[in-house]
Protein backbone atom coordinates (compact mmCIF):
# COMPACT_ATOMS: atom_id res chain seq x y z
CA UNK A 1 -17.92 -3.05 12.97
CA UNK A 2 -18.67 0.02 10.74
CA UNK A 3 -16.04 2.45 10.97
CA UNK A 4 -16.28 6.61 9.67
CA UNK A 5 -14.76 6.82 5.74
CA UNK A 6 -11.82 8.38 6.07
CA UNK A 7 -12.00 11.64 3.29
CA UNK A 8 -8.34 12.58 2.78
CA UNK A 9 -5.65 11.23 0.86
CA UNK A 10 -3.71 11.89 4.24
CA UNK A 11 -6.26 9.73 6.72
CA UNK A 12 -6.78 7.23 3.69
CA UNK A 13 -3.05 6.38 3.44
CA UNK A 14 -3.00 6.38 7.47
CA UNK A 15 -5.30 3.30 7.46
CA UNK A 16 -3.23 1.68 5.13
CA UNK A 17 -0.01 2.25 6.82
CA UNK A 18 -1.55 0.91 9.99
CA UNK A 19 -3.07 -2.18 8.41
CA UNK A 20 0.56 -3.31 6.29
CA UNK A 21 1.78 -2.59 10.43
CA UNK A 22 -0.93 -4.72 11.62
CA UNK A 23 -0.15 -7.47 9.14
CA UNK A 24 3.82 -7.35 9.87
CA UNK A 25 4.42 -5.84 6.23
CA UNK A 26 7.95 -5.17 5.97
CA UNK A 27 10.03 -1.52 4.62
CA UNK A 28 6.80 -0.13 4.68
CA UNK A 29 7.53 3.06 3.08
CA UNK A 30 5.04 6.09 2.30
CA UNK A 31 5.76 8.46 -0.82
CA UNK A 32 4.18 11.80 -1.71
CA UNK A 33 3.30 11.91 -5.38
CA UNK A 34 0.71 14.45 -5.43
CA UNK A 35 3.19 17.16 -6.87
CA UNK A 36 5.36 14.56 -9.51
CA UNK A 37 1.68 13.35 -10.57
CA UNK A 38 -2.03 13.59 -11.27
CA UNK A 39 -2.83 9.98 -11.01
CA UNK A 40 -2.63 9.62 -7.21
CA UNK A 41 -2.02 11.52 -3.82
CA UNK A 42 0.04 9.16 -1.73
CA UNK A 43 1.96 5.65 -2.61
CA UNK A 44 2.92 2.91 -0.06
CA UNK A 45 5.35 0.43 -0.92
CA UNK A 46 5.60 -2.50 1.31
CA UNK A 47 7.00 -6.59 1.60
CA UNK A 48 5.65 -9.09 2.45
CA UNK A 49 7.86 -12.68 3.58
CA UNK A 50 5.94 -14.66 0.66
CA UNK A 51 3.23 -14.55 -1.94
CA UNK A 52 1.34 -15.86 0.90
CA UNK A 53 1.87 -13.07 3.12
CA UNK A 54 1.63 -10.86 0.54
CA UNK A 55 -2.10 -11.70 -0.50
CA UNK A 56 -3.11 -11.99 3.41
CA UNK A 57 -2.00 -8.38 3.97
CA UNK A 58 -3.86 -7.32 0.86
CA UNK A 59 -7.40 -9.33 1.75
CA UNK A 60 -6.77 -7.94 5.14
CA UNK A 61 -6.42 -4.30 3.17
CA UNK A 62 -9.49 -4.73 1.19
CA UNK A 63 -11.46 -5.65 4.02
CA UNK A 64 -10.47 -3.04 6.42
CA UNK A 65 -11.43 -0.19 3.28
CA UNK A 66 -14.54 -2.28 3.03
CA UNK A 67 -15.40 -1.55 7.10
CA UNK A 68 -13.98 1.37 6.52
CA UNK A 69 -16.83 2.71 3.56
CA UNK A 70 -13.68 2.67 1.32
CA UNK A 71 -14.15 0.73 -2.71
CA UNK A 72 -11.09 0.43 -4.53
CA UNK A 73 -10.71 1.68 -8.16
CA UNK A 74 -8.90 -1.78 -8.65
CA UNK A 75 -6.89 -4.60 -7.87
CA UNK A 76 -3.89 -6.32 -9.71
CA UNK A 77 -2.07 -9.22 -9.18
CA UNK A 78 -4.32 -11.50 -5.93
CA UNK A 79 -3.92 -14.58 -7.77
CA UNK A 80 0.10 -15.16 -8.02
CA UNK A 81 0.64 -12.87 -4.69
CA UNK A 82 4.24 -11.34 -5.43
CA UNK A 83 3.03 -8.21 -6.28
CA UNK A 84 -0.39 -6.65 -5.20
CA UNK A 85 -1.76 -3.76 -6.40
CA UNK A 86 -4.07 -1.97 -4.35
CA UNK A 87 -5.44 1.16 -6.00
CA UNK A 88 -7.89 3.84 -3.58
CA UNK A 89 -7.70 6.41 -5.89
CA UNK A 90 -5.81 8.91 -3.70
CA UNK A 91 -3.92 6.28 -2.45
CA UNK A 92 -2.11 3.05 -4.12
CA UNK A 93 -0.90 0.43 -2.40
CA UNK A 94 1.88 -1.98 -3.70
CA UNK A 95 2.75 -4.96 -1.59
CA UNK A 96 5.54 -7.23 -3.26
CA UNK A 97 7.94 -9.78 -1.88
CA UNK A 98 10.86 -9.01 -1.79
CA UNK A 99 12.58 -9.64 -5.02
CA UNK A 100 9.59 -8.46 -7.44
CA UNK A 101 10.43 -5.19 -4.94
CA UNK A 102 13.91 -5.30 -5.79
CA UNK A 103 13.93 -5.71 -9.18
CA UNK A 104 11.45 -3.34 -9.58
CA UNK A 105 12.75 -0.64 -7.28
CA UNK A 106 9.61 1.81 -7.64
CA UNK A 107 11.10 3.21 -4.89
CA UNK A 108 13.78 4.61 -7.62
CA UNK A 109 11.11 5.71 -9.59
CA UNK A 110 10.04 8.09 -6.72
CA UNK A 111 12.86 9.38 -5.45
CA UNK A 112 12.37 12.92 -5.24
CA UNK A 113 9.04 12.31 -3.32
CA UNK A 114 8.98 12.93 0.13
CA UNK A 115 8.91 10.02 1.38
CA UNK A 116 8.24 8.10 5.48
CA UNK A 117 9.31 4.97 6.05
CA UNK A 118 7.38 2.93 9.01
CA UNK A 119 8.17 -0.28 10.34
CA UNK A 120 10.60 -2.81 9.75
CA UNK A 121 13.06 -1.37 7.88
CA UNK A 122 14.23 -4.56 6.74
């Protein structure tokens, strides 16, 4: 199924928020950079339950850009799974378990982004 390319940062980071909520990502939380930096628009933090579910949510990331007319800059981090790094240019997408999120609390990094959280908040 061939789906329209989304063009904004805003409708980009949409699709990913509704895939890592497809794929029962957990603290899914969006930030807005595009004022604290050039490098990107939007960043989404998410966890997954395992390195497992971390690398399924990512595949099923990559292949929803990919239907979507979407080619990431990059990838990081697909073979161990506790930290994936999905970069869309406008958008980057980090899913982690857990305690690679904890001890790396980007989230901390960001704080004076706005910031929406979606999903489990657990």
């Amino acid at each position: 199924m061939k789906t329209e390319k989304p063009v904004s940062s805003e409708s980009i980071g949409d699709l990913v928020v509704e895939v890592l909520d497809d794929l029962k990502a957990q603290s899914v939380l969006r930030l807005d950079v595009r004022h604290l930096t050039s490098m990107t628009d939007i960043m989404i933090i998410s966890s997954g339950r395992s390195a497992r579910h971390v690398r399924a949510v990512a595949q099923a990331l990559l292949e929803r850009c990919e239907a979507a007319g979407l080619k990431p800059i990059g990838v990081e981090g697909e073979d161990g799974g506790e930290w994936v790094l999905v970069d869309l240019g406008d958008v980057v997408a980090h899913i982690m378990i857990p305690s690679v999120r904890e001890f790396y609390a980007l989230e901390k990094l960001w704080d004076i982004a706005p910031r929406r959280e979606t999903g489990d908040a657990g």
